[in-house]
Protein backbone atom coordinates (compact mmCIF):
# COMPACT_ATOMS: atom_id res chain seq x y z
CA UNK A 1 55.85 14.68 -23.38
CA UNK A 2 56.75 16.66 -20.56
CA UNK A 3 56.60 16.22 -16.99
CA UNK A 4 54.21 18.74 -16.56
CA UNK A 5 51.99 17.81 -19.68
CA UNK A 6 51.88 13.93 -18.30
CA UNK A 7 50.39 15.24 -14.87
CA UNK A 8 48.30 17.70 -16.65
CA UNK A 9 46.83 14.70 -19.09
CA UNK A 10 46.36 12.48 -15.52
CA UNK A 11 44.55 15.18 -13.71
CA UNK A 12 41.80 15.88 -16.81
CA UNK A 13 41.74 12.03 -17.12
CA UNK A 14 40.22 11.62 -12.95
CA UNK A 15 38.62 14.56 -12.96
CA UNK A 16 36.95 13.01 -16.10
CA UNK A 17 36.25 9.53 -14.28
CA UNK A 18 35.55 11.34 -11.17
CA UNK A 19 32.27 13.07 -13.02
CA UNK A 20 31.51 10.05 -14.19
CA UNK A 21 31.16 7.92 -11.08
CA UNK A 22 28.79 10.97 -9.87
CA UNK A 23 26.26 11.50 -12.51
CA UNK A 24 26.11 7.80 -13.04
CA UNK A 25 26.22 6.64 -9.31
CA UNK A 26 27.82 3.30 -7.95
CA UNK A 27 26.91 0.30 -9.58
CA UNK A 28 23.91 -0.91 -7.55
CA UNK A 29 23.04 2.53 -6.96
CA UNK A 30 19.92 4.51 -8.01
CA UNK A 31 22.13 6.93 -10.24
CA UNK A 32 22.93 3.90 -12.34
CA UNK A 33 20.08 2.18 -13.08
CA UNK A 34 17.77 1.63 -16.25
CA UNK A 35 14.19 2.27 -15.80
CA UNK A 36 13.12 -1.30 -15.74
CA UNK A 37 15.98 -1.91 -13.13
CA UNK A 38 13.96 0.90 -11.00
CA UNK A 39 10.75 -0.66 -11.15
CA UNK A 40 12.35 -3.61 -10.13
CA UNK A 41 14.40 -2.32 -6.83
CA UNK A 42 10.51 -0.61 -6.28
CA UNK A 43 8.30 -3.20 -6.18
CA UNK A 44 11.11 -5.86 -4.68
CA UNK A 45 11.42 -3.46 -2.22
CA UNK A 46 7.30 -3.52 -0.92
CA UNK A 47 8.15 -7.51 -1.87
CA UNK A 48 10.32 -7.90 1.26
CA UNK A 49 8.95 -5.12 3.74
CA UNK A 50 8.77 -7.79 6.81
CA UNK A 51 7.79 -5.90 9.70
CA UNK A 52 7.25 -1.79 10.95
CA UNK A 53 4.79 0.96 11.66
CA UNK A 54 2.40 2.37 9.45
CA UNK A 55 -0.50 4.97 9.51
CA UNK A 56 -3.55 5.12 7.35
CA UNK A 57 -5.24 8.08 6.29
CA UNK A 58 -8.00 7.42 3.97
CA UNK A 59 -10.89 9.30 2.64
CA UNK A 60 -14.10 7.47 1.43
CA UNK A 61 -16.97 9.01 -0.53
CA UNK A 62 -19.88 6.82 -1.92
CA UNK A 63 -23.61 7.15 -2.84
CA UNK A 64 -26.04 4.43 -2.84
CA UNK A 65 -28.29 4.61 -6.25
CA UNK A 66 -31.33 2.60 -4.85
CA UNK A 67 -30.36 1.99 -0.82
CA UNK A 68 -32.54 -0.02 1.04
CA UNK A 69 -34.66 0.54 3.56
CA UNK A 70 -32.41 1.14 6.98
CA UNK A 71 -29.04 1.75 4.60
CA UNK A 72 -27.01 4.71 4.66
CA UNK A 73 -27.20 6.27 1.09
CA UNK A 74 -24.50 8.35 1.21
CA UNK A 75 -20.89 8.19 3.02
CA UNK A 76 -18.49 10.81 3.58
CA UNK A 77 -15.76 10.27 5.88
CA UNK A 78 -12.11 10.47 6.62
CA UNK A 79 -11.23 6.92 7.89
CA UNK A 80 -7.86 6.38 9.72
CA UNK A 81 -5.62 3.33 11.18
CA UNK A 82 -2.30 3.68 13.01
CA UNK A 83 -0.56 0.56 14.36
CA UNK A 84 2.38 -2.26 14.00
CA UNK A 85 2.67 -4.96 11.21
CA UNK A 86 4.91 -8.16 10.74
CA UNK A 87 4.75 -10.50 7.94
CA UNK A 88 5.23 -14.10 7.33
CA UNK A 89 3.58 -14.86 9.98
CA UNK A 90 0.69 -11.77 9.58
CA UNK A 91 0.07 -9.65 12.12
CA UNK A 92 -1.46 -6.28 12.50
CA UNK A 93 -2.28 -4.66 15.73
CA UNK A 94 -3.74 -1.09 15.82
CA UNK A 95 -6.60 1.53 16.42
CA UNK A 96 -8.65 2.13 13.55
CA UNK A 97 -11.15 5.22 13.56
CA UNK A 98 -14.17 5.18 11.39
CA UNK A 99 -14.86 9.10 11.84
CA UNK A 100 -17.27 8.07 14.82
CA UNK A 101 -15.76 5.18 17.01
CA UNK A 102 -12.32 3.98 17.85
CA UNK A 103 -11.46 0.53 17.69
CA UNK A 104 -8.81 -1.94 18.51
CA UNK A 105 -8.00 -4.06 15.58
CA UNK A 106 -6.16 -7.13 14.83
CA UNK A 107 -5.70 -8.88 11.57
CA UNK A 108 -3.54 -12.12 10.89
CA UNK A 109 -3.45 -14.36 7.49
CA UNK A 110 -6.90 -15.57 7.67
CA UNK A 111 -8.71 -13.67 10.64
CA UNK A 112 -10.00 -10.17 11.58
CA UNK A 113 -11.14 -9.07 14.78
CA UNK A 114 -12.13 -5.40 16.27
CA UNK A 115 -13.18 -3.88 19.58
CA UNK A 116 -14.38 -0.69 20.81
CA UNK A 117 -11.15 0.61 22.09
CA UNK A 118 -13.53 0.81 25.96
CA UNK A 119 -14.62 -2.91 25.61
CA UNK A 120 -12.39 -5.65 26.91
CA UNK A 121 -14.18 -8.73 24.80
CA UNK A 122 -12.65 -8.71 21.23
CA UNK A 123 -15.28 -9.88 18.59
CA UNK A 124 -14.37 -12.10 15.32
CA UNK A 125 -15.55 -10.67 11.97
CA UNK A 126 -14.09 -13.84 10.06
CA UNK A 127 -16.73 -14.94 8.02
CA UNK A 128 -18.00 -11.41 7.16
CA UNK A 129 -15.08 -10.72 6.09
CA UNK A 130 -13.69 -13.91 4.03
CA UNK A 131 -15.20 -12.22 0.79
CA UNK A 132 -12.48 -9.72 1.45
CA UNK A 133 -9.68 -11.85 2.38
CA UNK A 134 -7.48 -9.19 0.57
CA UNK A 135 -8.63 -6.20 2.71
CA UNK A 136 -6.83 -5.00 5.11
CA UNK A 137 -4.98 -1.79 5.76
CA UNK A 138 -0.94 -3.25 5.01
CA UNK A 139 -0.50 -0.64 2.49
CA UNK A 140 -0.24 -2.59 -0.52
CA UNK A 141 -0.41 -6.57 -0.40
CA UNK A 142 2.05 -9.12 -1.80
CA UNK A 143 -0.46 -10.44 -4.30
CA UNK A 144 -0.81 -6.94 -5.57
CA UNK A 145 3.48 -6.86 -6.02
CA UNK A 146 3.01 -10.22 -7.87
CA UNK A 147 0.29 -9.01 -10.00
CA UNK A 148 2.45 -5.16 -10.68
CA UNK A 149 5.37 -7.17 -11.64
CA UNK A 150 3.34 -8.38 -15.01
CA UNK A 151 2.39 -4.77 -15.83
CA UNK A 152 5.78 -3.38 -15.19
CA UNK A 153 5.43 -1.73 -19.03
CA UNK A 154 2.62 0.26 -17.55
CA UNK A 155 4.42 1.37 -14.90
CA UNK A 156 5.78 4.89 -14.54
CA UNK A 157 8.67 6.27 -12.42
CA UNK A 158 8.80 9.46 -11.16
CA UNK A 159 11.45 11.19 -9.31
CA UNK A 160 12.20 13.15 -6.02
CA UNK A 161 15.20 14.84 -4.06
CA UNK A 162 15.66 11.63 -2.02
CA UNK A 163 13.12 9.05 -3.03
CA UNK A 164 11.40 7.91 -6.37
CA UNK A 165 8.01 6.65 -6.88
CA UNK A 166 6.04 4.07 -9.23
CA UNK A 167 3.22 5.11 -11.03
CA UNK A 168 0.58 2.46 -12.10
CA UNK A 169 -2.89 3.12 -13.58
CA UNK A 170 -5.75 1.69 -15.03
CA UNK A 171 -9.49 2.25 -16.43
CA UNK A 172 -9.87 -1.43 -17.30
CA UNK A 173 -12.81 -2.28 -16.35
CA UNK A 174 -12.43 -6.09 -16.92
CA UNK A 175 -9.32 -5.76 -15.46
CA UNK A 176 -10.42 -4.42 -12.18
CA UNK A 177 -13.42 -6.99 -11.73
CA UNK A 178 -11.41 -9.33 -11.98
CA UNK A 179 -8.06 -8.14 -10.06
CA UNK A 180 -9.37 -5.46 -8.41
CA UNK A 181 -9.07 -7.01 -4.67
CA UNK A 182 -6.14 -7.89 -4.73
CA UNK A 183 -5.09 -4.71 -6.31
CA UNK A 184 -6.71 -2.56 -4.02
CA UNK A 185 -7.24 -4.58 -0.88
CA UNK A 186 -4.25 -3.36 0.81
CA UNK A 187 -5.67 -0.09 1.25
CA UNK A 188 -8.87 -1.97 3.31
CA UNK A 189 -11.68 0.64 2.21
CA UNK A 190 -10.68 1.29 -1.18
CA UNK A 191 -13.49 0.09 -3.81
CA UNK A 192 -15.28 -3.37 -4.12
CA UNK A 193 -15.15 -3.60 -8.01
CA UNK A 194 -17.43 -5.95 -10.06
CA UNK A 195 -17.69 -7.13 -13.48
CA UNK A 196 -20.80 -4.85 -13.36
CA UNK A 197 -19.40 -1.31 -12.92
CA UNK A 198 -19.90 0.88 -16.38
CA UNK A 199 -16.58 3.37 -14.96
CA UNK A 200 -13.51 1.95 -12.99
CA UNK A 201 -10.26 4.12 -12.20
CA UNK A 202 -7.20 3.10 -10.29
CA UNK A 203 -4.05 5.08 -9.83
CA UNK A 204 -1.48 3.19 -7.28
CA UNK A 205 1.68 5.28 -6.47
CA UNK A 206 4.50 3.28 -4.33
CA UNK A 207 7.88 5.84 -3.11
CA UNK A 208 10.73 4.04 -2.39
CA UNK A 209 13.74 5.50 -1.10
CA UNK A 210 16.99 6.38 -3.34
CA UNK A 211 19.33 5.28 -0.03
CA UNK A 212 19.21 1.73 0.86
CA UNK A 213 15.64 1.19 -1.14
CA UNK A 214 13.22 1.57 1.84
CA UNK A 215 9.39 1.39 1.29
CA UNK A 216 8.48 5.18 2.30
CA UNK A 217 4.64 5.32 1.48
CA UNK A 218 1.72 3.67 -0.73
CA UNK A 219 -1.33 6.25 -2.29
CA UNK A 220 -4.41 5.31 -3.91
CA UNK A 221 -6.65 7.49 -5.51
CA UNK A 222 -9.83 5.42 -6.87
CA UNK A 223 -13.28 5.83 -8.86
CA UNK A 224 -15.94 3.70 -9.11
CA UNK A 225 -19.44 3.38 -11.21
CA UNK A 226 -21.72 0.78 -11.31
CA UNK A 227 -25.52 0.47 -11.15
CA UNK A 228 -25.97 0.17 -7.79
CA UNK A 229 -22.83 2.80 -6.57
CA UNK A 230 -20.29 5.61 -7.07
CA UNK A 231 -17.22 5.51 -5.13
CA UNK A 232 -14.55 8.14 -5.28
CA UNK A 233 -11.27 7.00 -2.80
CA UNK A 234 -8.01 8.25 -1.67
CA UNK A 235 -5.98 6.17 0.27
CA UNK A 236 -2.46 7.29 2.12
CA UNK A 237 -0.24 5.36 3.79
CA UNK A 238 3.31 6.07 6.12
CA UNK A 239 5.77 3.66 6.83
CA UNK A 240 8.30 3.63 9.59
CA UNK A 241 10.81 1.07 11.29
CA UNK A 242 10.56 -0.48 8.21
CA UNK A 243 12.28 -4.11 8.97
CA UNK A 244 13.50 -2.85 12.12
CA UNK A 245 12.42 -6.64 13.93
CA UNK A 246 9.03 -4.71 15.43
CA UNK A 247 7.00 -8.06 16.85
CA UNK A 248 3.08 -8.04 16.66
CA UNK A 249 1.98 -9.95 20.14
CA UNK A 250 -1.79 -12.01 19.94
CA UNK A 251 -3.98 -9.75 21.82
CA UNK A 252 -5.45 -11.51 25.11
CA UNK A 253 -8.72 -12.88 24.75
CA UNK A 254 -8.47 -13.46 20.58
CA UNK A 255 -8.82 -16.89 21.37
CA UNK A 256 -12.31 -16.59 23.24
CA UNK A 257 -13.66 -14.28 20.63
CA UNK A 258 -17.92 -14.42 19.81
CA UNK A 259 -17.90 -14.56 16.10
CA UNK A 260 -20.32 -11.89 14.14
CA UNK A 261 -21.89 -12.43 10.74
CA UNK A 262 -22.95 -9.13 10.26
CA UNK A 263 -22.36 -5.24 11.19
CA UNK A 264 -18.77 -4.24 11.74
CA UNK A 265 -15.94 -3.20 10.51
């Protein structure tokens, strides 16, 4: 073989590695993994989001079959939260708007308390809230990445220029009473489900980016039906300065907090 012919047979031989390495990607990479290695980088991804920014955007619809006297029968209302998060220990720090007030709210591992944003005394909604110990608006919680990561064969992934996203749903109804807080909680106003409802729907979608694996955004979109209720729920939420080292500081006067049963957020 010739000179020529040699380099000739060298050049189609890199040019054929070279296409390689790009329409597979690095090893590592998001070009060159499986499915099932995506769903993995995805959830372990949410798994060790430590601290950052995120904003809530949720919208909440329900109707009361048989209210009470003095309850609201119907409920309508876009509900937002904007604020900074750190985890292990928990800390959440931000202003939540229900569509009518603003409130300062703070949230650790076992404790929730809120204030209108013009008050300076911080109440504690504790042990309202301990039937809910898995509401709060984080996004998504860990227990709901531990519970994904046994349904990972019901778990779609779609894909995007620059970031992919995992697709879970479910209509179980069983499922949802029993799972259904943890499932949902992170999105704090998504649906209560019960082991009564007669119609459950839950469709969690988790984007991840393709560079580096960053936790971009969490969505919800929810239905409930039960005897008592029907809920219909969308839930959005941003993240930024993901793992950055943002620090969540104890609001003064937690520690003095009155305690409320009832009422609240």
């Amino acid at each position: 073989m010739t000179g020529y012919k040699k380099r000739t047979v060298i050049l189609i031989i890199g040019l054929i590695a070279l296409l390689g390495l790009v329409g597979c990607g690095k090893k590592g990479e998001y070009g060159s993994l499986s499915e099932e290695e995506k769903i993995d980088k995805g959830l372990d991804a949410f798994e060790h989001l430590k601290n950052g920014k995120i904003e809530m955007k949720n919208h909440l619809k329900y109707e009361l079959k048989s209210p009470q006297e003095g309850q609201q029968s119907k409920f309508d209302a876009t509900l937002t939260f904007k604020g900074d998060f750190e985890e292990s220990p928990d800390h959440l720090l931000g202003v939540y708007y229900d569509g009518k007030n603003k409130n300062d709210f703070y949230h650790d591992a076992i404790s929730h308390y809120s204030k209108n944003v013009n008050d300076s005394e911080w109440v504690n909604y504790t042990e309202k809230s301990k039937r809910l110990r898995y509401h709060k608006p984080i996004g998504i919680n860990r227990e709901a990445i531990e519970f994904l990561k046994t349904k990972k064969k019901d778990i779609k992934v779609t894909d995007d220029k620059d970031s992919f996203t995992l697709v879970y749903e479910t209509d179980d109804v069983k499922l949802l009473g029993a799972n259904g807080d943890i499932l949902v909680g992170g999105s704090y106003n998504g649906p209560i489900y019960t082991d009564n409802d007669t119609n459950d729907k839950v469709k969690i979608e988790l984007t991840v980016s393709k560079k580096g694996f960053k936790p971009m955004s969490v969505k919800y979109t929810c239905e409930q039906e039960s005897p008592q209720i029907t809920v219909n729920f969308k839930g959005s939420f941003k993240y930024s300065k993901q793992n950055s080292g943002v620090r969540v500081e104890v609001p003064s006067g937690i520690s003095s907090a009155a305690s409320k049963q009832k009422g609240g957020l």
